[in-house]
Protein backbone atom coordinates (compact mmCIF):
# COMPACT_ATOMS: atom_id res chain seq x y z
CA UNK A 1 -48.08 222.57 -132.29
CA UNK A 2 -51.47 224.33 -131.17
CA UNK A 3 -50.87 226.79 -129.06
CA UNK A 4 -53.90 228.00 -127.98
CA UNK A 5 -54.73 228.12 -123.83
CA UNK A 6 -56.00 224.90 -122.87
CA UNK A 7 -59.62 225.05 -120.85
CA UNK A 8 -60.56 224.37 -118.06
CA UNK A 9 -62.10 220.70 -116.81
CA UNK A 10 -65.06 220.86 -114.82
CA UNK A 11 -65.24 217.65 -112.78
CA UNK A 12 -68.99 216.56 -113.12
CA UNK A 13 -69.76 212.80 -111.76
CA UNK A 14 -70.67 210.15 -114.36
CA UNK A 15 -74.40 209.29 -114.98
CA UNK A 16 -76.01 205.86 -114.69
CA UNK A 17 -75.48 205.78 -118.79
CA UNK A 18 -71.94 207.39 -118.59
CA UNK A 19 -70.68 204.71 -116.73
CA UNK A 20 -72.20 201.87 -119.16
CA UNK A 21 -70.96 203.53 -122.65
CA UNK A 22 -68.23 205.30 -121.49
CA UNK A 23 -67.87 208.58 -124.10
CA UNK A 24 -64.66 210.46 -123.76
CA UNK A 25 -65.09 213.59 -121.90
CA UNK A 26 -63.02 216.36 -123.48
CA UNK A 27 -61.81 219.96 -123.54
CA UNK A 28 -61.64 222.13 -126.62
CA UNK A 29 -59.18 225.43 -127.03
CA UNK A 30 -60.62 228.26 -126.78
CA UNK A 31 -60.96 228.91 -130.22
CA UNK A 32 -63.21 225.65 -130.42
CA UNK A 33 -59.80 224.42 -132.52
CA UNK A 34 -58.24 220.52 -131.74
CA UNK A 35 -58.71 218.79 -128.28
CA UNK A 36 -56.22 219.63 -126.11
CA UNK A 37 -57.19 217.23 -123.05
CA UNK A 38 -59.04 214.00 -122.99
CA UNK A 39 -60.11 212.13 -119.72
CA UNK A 40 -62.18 208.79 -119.72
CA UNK A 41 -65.35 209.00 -118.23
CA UNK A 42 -64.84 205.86 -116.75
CA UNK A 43 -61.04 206.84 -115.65
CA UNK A 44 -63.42 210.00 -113.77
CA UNK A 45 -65.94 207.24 -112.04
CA UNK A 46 -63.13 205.22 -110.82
CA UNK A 47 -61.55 208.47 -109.16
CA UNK A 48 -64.36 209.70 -107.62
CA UNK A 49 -64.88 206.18 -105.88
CA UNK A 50 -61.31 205.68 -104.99
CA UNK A 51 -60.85 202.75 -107.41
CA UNK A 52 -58.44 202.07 -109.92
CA UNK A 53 -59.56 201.05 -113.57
CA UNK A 54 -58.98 197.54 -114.98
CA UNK A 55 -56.39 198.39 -117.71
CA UNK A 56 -54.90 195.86 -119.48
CA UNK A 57 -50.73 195.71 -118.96
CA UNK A 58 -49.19 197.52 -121.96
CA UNK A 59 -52.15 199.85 -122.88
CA UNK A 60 -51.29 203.16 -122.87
CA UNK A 61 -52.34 205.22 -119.65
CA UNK A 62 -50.44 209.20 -120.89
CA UNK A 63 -50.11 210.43 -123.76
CA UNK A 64 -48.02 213.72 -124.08
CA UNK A 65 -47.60 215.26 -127.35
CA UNK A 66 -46.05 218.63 -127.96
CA UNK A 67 -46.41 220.19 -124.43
CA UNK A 68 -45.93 223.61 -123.48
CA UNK A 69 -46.08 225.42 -120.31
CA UNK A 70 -45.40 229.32 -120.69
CA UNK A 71 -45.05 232.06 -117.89
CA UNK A 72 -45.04 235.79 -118.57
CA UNK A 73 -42.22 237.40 -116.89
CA UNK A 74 -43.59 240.76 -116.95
CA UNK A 75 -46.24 240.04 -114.51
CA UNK A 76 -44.38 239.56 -111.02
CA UNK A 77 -45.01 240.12 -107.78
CA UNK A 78 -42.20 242.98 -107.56
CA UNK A 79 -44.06 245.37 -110.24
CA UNK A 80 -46.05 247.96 -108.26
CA UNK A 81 -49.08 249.06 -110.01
CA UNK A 82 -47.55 252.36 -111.13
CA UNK A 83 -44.85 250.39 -112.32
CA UNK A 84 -47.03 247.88 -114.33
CA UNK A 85 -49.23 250.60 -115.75
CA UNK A 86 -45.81 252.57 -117.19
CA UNK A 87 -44.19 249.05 -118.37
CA UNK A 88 -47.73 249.09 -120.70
CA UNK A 89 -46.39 252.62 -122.49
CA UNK A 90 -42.87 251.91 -122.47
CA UNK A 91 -40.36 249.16 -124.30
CA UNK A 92 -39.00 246.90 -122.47
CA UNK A 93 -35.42 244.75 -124.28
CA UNK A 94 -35.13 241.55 -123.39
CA UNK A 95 -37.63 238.49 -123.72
CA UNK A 96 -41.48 238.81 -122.05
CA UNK A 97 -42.22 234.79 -121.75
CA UNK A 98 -40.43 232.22 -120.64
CA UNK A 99 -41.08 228.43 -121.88
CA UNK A 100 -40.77 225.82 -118.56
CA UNK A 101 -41.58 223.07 -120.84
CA UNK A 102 -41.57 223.11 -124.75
CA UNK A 103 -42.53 220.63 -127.21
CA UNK A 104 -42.71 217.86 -124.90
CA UNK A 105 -43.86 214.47 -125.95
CA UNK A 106 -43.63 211.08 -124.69
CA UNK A 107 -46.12 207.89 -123.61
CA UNK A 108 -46.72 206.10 -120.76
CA UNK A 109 -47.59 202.46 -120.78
CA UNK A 110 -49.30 200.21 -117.42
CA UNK A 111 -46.45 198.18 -116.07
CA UNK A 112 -43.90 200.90 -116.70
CA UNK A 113 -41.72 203.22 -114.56
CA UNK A 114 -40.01 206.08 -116.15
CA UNK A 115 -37.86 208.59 -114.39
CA UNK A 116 -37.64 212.06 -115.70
CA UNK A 117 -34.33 213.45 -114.55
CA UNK A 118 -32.08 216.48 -115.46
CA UNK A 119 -30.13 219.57 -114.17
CA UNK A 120 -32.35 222.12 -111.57
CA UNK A 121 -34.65 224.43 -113.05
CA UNK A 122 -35.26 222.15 -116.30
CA UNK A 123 -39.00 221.55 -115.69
CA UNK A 124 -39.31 218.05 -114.60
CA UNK A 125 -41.69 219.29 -111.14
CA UNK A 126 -43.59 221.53 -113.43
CA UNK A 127 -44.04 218.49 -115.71
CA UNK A 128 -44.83 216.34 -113.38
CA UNK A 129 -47.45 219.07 -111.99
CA UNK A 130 -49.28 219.39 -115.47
CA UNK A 131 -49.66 215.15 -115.20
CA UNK A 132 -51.29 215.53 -112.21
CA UNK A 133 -53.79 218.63 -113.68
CA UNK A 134 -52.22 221.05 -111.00
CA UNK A 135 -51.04 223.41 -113.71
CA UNK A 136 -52.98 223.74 -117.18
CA UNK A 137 -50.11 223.65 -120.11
CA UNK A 138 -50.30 226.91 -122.84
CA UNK A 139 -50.07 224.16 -125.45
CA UNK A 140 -50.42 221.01 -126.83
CA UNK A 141 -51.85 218.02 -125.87
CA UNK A 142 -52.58 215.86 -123.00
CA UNK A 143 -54.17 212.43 -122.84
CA UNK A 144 -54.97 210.40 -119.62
CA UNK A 145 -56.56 207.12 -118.62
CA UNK A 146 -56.72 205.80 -115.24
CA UNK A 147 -56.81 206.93 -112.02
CA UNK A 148 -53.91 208.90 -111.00
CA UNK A 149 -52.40 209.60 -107.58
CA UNK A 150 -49.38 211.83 -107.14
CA UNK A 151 -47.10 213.02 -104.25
CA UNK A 152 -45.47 215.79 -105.54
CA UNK A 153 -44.24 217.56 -102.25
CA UNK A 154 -43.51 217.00 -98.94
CA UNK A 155 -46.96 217.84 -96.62
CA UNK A 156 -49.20 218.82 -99.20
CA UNK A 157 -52.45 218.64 -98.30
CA UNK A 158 -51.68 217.97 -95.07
CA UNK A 159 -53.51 220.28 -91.90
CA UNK A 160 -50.76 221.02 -89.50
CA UNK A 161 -53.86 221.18 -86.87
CA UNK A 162 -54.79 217.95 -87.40
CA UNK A 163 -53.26 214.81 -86.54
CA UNK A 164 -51.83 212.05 -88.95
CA UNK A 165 -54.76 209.58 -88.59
CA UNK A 166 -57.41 212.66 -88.94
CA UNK A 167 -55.16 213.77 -92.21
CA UNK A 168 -55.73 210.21 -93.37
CA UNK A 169 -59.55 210.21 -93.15
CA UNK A 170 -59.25 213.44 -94.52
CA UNK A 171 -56.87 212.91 -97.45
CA UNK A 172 -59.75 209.72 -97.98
CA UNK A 173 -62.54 211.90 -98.31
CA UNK A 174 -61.28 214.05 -101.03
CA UNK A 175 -60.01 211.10 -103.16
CA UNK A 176 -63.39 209.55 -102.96
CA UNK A 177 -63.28 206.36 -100.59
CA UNK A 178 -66.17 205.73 -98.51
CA UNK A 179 -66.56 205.03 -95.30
CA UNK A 180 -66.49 201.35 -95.08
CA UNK A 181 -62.96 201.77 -97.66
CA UNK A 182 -61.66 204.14 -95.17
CA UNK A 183 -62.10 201.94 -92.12
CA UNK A 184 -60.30 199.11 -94.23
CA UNK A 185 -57.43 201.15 -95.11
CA UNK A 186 -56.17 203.74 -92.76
CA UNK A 187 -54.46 200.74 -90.57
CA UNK A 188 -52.94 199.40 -93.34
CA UNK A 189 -51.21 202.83 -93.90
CA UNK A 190 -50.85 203.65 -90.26
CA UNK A 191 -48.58 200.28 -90.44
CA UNK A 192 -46.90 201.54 -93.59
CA UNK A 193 -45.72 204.70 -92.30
CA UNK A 194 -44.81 203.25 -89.17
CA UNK A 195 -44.73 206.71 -87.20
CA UNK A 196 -45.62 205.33 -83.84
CA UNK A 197 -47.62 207.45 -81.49
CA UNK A 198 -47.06 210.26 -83.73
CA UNK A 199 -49.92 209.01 -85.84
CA UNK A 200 -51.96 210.94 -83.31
CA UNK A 201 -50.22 213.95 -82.79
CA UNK A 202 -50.42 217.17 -85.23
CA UNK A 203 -48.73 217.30 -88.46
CA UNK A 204 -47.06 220.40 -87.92
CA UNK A 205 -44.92 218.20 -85.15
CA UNK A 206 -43.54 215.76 -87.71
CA UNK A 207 -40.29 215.99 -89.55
CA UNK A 208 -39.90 216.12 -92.81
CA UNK A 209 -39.23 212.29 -92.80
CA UNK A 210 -42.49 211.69 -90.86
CA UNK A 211 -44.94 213.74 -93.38
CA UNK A 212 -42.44 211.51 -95.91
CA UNK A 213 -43.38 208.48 -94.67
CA UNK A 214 -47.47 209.42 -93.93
CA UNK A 215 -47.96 210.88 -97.13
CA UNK A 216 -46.14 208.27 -99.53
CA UNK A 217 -48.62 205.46 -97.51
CA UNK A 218 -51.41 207.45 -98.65
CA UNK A 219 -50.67 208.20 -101.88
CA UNK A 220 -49.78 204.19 -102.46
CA UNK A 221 -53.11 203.08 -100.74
CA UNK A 222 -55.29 203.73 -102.96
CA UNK A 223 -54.44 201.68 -105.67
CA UNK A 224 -53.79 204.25 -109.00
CA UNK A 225 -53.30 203.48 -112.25
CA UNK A 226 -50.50 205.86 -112.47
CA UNK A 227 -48.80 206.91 -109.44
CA UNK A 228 -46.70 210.03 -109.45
CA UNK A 229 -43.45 210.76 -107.42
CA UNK A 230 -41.34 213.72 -106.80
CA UNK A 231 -38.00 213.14 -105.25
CA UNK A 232 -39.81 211.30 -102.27
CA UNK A 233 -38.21 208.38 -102.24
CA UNK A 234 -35.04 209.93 -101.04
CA UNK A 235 -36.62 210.54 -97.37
CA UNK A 236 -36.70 208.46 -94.23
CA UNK A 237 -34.03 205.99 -93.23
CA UNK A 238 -32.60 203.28 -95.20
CA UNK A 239 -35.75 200.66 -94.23
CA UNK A 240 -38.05 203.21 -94.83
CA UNK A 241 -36.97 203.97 -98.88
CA UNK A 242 -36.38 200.00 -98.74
CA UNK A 243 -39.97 199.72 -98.42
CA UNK A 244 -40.84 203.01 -100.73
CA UNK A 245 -39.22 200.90 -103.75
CA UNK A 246 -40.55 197.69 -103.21
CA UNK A 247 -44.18 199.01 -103.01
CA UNK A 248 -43.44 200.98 -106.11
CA UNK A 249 -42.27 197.22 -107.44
CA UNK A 250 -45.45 195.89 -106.41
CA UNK A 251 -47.24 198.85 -108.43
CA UNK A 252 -45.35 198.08 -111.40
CA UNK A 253 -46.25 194.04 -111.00
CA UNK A 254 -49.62 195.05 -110.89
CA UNK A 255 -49.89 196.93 -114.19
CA UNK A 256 -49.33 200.17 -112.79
CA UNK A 257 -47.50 203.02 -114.35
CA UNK A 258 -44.73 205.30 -112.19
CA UNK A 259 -43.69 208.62 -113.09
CA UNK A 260 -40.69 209.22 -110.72
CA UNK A 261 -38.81 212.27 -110.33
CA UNK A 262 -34.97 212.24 -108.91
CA UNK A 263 -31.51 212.85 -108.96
CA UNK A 264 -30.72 208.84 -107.29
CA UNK A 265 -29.08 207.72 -110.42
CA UNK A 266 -28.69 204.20 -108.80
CA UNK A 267 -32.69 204.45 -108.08
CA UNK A 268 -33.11 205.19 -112.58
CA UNK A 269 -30.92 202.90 -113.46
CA UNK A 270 -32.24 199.63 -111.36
CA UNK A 271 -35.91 200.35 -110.78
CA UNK A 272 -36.93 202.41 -114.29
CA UNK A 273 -37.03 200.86 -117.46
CA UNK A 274 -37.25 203.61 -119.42
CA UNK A 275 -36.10 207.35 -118.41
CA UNK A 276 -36.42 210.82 -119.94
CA UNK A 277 -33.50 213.80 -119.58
CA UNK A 278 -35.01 217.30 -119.45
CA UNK A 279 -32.89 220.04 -120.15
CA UNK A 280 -34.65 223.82 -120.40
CA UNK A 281 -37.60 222.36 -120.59
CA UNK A 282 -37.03 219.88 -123.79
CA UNK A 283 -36.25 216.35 -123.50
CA UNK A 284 -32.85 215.98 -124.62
CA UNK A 285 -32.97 212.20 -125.10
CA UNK A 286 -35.19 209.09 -124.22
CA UNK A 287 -35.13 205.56 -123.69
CA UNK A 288 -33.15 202.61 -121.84
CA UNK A 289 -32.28 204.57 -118.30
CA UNK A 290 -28.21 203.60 -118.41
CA UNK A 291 -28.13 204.95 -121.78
CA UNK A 292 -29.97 208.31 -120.71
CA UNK A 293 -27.82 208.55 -117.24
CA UNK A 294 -24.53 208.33 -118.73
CA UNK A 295 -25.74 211.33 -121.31
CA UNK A 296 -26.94 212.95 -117.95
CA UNK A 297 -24.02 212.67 -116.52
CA UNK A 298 -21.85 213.97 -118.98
CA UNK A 299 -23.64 217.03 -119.65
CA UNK A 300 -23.72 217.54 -115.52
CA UNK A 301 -19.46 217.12 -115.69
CA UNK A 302 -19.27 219.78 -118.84
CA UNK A 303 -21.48 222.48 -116.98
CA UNK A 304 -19.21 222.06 -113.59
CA UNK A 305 -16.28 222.35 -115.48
CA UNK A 306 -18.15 225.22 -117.45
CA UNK A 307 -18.45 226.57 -114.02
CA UNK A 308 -15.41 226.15 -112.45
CA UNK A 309 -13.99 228.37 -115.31
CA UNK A 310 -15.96 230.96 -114.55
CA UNK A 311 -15.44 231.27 -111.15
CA UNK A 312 -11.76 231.03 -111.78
CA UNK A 313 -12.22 234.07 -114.06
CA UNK A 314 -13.78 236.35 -112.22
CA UNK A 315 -11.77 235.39 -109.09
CA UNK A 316 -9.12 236.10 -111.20
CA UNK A 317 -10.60 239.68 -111.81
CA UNK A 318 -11.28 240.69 -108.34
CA UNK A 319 -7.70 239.54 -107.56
CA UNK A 320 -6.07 241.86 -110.01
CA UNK A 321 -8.48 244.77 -108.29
C-alpha cells in the first residue's frame, strides 16, 4: 500500500485536442512515486458542461484500491498554543493517528447500486466524501470515470438568503449547465421537489424535509454517471422517498452507478445488488446485500448485548456504593 499524501487536482478545462484524444489526467505522490488518482479528461469536459459521459453498462466507473484516510489526533482544536508547543518536548502514551478508513478496496460498475452500511463512526460518510474528492485520502489509490454528483448532507450548498429556485440556478452554475440547460431544467426539479410556494421563499425557512426534497431533485437532474447518496432517502413523507427510489431505479436503468449510504436494511436488501459492511474503517465483507445484512445484523445484536453487559456492570457498581 503507498502511503504517501495524495496531491492535489487542479481542475483546468479540456483543450480543443483534449477533448478529441482524451489522455488521462493524473496526480503523482509527492515523492513523484505511483499514481494515486486518475480522472478522464473527457469524464472532466462532461462535468464542466453538466453532461454525463456515454459509458457503456458494465464498464467500470470507481476503482478503489487500498484506501486510507488518516487524522492526527494531536492536532485539535482544544490544544492552546502553549499547550501544542510543550506536547512537541514532551511524550505523550497512547496512539497519535487515527485510521477512518484503511485498506479499502472495491469497484464500481454503470448499472450498479451498492450500499455501504455499518455501525456509527465506521467511515462510510468519510468514504463516501473521498468519492466525491471532498477529502484527499493519505493513501492508496483512487480511480474515476464519469461524471459524478453527490448529496452527501442535508443543505449543503445551499444559501439560507436565497430562495429555492435562486439556489437552483445557483447550484446550476457551479455544476456547469448553461443557460439555455438551466431554463430546461429547473421546472422539471421545481415539480420534483414539489415544495409549493416555498420554492420562492429562503432556504433557511425550509425543514429539513424541504432542503431533502430540493436538494435530492438537483442532485438527480443532472444526469451523473455515478450519483452519490448519504442517508437521504430516509427524509420526506412516504410519497416523497417513493419517488427518491424510483428515480434512483431509473438511474440504475440507465447505466448509472449509485453509491448509497444507510441504515434502511429493507432499502439494501431490495434496491442494491451488491453492498459493502464497514466496520473501523475496513470492509468486513462484500457482495450479495442479504448475505452482507444478515452479517450486519449479527454483529449489531453481539455489540448491544456487549453493551447491555456493561451497563449492567457498572450499574451494578454504583449500586453497591
Amino acid at each position: 500500500m503507498n502511503s504517501d499524501p495524495i496531491a492535489a487536482v487542479t481542475p483546468t478545462t479540456p483543450t480543443a485536442t483534449e477533448t478529441a484524444a482524451p489522455p488521462p489526467v493524473r496526480t503523482r505522490a509527492s515523492d513523484g512515486g505511483e499514481d494515486v488518482l486518475t480522472v478522464d479528461a473527457a469524464a472532466r469536459a462532461a462535468r464542466d458542461s453538466g453532461l454525463a459521459t456515454d459509458i457503456p453498462f458494465g464498464s467500470t466507473v470507481i476503482e478503489v484500491r487500498d484506501l486510507g484516510v488518516r487524522y492526527s489526533l494531536r492536532l485539535t482544536r482544544k490544544n492552546t498554543v502553549r499547550q501544542t508547543f510543550t506536547n512537541m518536548f514532551r511524550r505523550r502514551d497512547g496512539p497519535k493517528d487515527f485510521w477512518a478508513l484503511h485498506n479499502v478496496s472495491f469497484r464500481l460498475v454503470s448499472g450498479e447500486s451498492l450500499a455501504i452500511i455499518g455501525p456509527n463512526g465506521a467511515g462510510k460518510s468519510t468514504l463516501l466524501q473521498v468519492l466525491a474528492g471532498i477529502i484527499v485520502p493519505s493513501a492508496g489509490a483512487l480511480s474515476v470515470r464519469g461524471r459524478i454528483s453527490s448529496l452527501l448532507t442535508l443543505g449543503a450548498g445551499f444559501d439560507g438568503e436565497l430562495s429555492g429556485r435562486e439556489n437552483i440556478l445557483l447550484a446550476g452554475a457551479f455544476m456547469g449547465m448553461s443557460d439555455e440547460e438551466l431554463k430546461d431544467r429547473v421546472e422539471h426539479i421545481v415539480a420534483f421537489a414539489d415544495i409549493g410556494e416555498f420554492i420562492d421563499a429562503a432556504i433557511k425557512t425550509y425543514s429539513s424535509g424541504m432542503r431533502a426534497r430540493l436538494g435530492f431533485a438537483i442532485a438527480t437532474s443532472v444526469d451523473p454517471d455515478v450519483l452519490l447518496l448519504d442517508e437521504v432517502l430516509a427524509t420526506g413523507d412516504q410519497v416523497f422517498r417513493a419517488k427518491s427510489r424510483a428515480r434512483v431505479g431509473e438511474l440504475v436503468k440507465q447505466a448509472k452507478g449509485i453509491v448509497l449510504v444507510t441504515h434502511d436494511m429493507t432499502w439494501v436488501t431490495e434496491y442494491c445488488n451488491r453492498a459493502i459492511l464497514l466496520e473501523k474503517g475496513r470492509i468486513i465483507i462484500e457482495g450479495e446485500p442479504a448475505e452482507v445484512v444478515a452479517v450486519h445484523q449479527e454483529h449489531s445484536a453481539e455489540a448491544k448485548a456487549r453493551q447491555a453487559e456493561e451497563i449492567a456492570r457498572y450499574g451494578g457498581a454504583i449500586t453497591r456504593r
